[in-house]
N, C-alpha and C. Protein backbone atom coordinates (compact mmCIF):
# COMPACT_ATOMS: atom_id res chain seq x y z
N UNK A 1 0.86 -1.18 0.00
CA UNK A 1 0.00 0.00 0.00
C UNK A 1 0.90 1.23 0.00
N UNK A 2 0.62 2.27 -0.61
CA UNK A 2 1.54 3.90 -1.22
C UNK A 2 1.29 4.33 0.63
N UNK A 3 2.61 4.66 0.80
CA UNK A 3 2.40 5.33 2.27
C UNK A 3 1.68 6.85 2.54
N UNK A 4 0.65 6.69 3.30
CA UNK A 4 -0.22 7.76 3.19
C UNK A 4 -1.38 7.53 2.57
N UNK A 5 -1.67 6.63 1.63
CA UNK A 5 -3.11 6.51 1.04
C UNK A 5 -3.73 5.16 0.91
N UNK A 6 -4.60 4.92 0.77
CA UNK A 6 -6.06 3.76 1.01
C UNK A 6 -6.36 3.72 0.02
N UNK A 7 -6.37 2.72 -0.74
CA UNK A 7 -6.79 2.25 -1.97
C UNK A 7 -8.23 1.15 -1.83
N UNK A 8 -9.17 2.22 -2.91
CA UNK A 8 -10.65 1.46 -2.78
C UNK A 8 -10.67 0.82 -3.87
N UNK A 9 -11.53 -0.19 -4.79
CA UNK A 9 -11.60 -0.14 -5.88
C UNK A 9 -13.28 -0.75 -5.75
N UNK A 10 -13.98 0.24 -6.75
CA UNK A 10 -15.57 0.00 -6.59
C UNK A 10 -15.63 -0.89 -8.26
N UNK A 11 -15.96 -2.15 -7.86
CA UNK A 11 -16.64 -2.79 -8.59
C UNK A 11 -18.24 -2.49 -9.07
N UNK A 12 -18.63 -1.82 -10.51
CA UNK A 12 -19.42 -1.49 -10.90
C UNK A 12 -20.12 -2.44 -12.15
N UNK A 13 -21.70 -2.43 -12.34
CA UNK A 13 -22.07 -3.07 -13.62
C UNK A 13 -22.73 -2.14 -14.12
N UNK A 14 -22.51 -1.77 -15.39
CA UNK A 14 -23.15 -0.81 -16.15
C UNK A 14 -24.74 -1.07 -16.86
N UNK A 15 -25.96 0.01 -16.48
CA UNK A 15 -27.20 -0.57 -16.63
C UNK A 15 -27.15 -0.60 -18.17
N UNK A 16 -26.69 0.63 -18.94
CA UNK A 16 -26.55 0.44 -20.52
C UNK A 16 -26.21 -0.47 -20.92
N UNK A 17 -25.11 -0.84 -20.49
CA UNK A 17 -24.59 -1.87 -21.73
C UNK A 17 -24.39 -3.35 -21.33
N UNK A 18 -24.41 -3.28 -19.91
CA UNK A 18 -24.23 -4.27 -19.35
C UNK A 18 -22.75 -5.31 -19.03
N UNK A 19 -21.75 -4.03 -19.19
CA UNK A 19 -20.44 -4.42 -19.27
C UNK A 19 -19.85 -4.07 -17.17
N UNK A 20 -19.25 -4.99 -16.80
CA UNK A 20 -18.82 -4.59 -15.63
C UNK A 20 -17.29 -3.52 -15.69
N UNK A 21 -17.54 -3.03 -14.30
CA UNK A 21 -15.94 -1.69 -14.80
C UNK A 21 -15.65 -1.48 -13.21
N UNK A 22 -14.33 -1.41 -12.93
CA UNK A 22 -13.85 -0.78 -12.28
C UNK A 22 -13.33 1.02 -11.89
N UNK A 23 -13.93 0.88 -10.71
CA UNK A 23 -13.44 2.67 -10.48
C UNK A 23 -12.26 2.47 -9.22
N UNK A 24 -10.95 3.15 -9.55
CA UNK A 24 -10.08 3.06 -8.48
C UNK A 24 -10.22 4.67 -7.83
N UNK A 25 -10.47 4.13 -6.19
CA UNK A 25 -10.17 5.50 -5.53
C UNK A 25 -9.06 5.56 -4.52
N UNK A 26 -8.15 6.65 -4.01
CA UNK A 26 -7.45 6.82 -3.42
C UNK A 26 -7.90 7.52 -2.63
N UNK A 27 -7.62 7.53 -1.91
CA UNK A 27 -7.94 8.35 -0.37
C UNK A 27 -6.49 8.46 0.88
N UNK A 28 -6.29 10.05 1.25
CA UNK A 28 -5.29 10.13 2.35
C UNK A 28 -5.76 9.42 3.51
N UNK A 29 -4.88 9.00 4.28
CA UNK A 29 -4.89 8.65 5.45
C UNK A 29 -4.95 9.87 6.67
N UNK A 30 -5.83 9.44 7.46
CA UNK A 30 -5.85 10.93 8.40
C UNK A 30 -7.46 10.42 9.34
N UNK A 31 -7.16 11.32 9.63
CA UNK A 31 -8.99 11.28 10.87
C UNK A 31 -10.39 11.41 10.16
N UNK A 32 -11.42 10.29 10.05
CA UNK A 32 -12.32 10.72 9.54
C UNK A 32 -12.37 10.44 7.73
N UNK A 33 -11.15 9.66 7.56
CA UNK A 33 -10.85 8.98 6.41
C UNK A 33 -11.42 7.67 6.46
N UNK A 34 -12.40 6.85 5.67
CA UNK A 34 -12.91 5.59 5.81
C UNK A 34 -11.19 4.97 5.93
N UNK A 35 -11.07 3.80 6.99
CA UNK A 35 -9.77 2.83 6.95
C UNK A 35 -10.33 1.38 6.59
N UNK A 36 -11.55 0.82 6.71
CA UNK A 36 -12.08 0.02 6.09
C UNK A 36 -12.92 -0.19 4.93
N UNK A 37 -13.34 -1.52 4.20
CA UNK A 37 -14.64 -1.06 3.31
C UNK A 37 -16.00 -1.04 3.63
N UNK A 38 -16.30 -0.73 5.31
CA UNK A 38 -17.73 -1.02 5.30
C UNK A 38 -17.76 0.77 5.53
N UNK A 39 -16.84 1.14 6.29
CA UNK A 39 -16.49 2.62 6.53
C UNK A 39 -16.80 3.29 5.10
N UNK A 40 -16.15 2.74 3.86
CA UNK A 40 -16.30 3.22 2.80
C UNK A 40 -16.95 3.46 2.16
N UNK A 41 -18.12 2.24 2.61
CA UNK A 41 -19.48 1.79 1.64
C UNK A 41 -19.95 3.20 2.75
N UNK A 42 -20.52 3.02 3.38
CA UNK A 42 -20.69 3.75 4.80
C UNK A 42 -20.74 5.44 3.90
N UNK A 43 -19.49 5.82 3.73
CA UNK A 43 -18.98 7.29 3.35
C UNK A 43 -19.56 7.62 1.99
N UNK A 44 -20.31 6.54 1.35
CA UNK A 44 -20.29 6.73 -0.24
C UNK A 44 -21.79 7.33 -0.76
N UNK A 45 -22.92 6.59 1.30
CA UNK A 45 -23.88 7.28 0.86
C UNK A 45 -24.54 8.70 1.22
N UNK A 46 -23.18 9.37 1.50
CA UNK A 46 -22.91 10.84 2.10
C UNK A 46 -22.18 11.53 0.98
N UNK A 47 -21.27 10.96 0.66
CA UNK A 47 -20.49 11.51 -0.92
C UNK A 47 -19.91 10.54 -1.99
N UNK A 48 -21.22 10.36 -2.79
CA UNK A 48 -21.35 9.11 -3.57
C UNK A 48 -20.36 9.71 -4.84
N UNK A 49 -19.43 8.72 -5.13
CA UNK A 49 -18.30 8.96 -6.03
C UNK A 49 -19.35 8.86 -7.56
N UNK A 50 -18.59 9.43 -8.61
CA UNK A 50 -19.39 10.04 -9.61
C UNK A 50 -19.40 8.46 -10.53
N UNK A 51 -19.91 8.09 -11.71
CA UNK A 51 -20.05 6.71 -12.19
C UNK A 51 -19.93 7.19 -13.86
N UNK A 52 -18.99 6.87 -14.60
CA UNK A 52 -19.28 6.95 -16.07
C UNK A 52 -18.46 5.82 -16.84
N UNK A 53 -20.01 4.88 -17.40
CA UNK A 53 -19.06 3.70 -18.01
C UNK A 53 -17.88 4.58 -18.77
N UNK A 54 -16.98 3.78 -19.14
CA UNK A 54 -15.64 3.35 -19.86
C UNK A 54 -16.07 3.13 -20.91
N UNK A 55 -17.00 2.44 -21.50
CA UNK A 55 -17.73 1.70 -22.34
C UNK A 55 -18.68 2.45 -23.66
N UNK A 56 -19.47 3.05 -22.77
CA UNK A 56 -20.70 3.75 -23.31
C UNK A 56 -21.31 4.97 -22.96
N UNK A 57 -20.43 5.57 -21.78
CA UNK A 57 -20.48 6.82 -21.41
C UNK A 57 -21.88 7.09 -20.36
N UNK A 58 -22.41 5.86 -19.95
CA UNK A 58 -23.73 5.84 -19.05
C UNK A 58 -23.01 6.41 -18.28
N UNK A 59 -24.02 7.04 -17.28
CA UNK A 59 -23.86 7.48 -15.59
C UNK A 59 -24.30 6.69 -14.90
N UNK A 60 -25.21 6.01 -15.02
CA UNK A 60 -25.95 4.77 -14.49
C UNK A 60 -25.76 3.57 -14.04
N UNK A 61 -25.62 2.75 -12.78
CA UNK A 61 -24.45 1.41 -12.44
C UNK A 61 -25.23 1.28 -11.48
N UNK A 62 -24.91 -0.04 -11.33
CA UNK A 62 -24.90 -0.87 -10.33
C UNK A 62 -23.34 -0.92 -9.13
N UNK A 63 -23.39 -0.94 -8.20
CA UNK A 63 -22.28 -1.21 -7.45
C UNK A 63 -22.40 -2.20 -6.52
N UNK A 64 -21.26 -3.49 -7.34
CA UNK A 64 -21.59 -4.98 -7.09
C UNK A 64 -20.87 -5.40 -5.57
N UNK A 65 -19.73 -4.34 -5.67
CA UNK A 65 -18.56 -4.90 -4.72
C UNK A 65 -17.50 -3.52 -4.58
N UNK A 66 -16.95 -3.71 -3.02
CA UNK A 66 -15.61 -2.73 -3.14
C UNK A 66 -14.87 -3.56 -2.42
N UNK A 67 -13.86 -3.24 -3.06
CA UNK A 67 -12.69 -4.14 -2.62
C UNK A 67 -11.14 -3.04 -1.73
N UNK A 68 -10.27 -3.63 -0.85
CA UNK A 68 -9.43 -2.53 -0.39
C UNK A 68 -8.16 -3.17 -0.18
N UNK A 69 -7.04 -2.52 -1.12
CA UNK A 69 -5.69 -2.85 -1.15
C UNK A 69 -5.48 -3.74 0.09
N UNK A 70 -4.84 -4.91 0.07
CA UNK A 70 -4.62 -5.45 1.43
C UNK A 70 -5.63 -6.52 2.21
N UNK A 71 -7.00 -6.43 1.15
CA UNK A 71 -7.70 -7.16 1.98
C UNK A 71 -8.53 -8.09 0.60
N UNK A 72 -9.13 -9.43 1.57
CA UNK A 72 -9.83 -10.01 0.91
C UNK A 72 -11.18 -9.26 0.22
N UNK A 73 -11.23 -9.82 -1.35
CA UNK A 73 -12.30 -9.45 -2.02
C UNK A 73 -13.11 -9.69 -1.15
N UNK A 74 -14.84 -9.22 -1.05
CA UNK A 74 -15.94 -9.67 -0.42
C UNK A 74 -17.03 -8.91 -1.19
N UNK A 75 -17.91 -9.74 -1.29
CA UNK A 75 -19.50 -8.77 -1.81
C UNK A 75 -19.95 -8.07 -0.90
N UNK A 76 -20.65 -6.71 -1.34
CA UNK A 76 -21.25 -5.96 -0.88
C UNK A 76 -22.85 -6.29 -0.94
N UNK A 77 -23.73 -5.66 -0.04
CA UNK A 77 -24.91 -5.61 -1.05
C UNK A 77 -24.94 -4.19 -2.12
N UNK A 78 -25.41 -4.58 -3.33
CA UNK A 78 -25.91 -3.57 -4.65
C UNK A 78 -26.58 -2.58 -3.93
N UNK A 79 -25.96 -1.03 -4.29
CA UNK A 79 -26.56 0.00 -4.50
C UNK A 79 -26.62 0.47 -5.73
N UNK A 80 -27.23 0.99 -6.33
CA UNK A 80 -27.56 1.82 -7.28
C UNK A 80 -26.73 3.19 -7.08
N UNK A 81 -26.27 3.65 -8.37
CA UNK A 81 -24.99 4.68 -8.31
C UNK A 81 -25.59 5.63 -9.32
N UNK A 82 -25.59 7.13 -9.39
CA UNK A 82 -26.04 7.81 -10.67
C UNK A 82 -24.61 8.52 -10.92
């Protein structure tokens, strides 16, 4: 892990096209910084990170899973992302 930052990565499925995509986020380390992924999921429905397939340029997703440098994959439950 980059010293100083938290690596998220939000596993997304796109409602357009139906292609899955990854969004990588970084985040400093400090007070009030999610340090886990439930913290994260937690933080996302206060400042929900922005969503644009790769693909097809939707805004529109599914968010299947987040995953965090260092730790085992695990499913989330699906929120809906605009």
């Amino acid at each position: 892990m980059s010293a100083g930052k938290r690596k998220f990565d939000l596993h997304l499925h796109c409602a357009n096209c139906q292609r899955p995509s990854v969004k990588h986020v970084e985040l400093p380390v400090g007070e009030g910084v999610p340090s886990t992924v439930d913290e994260f999921v937690d933080m996302l429905e206060y400042q929900p990170v922005p969503f644009i397939c790769r693909h097809c340029d939707s805004t529109i997703g599914t968010l299947v899973a987040v995953t965090m440098e260092g730790e085992e994959p695990r499913a989330e439950p699906a929120v809906a992302t605009a």
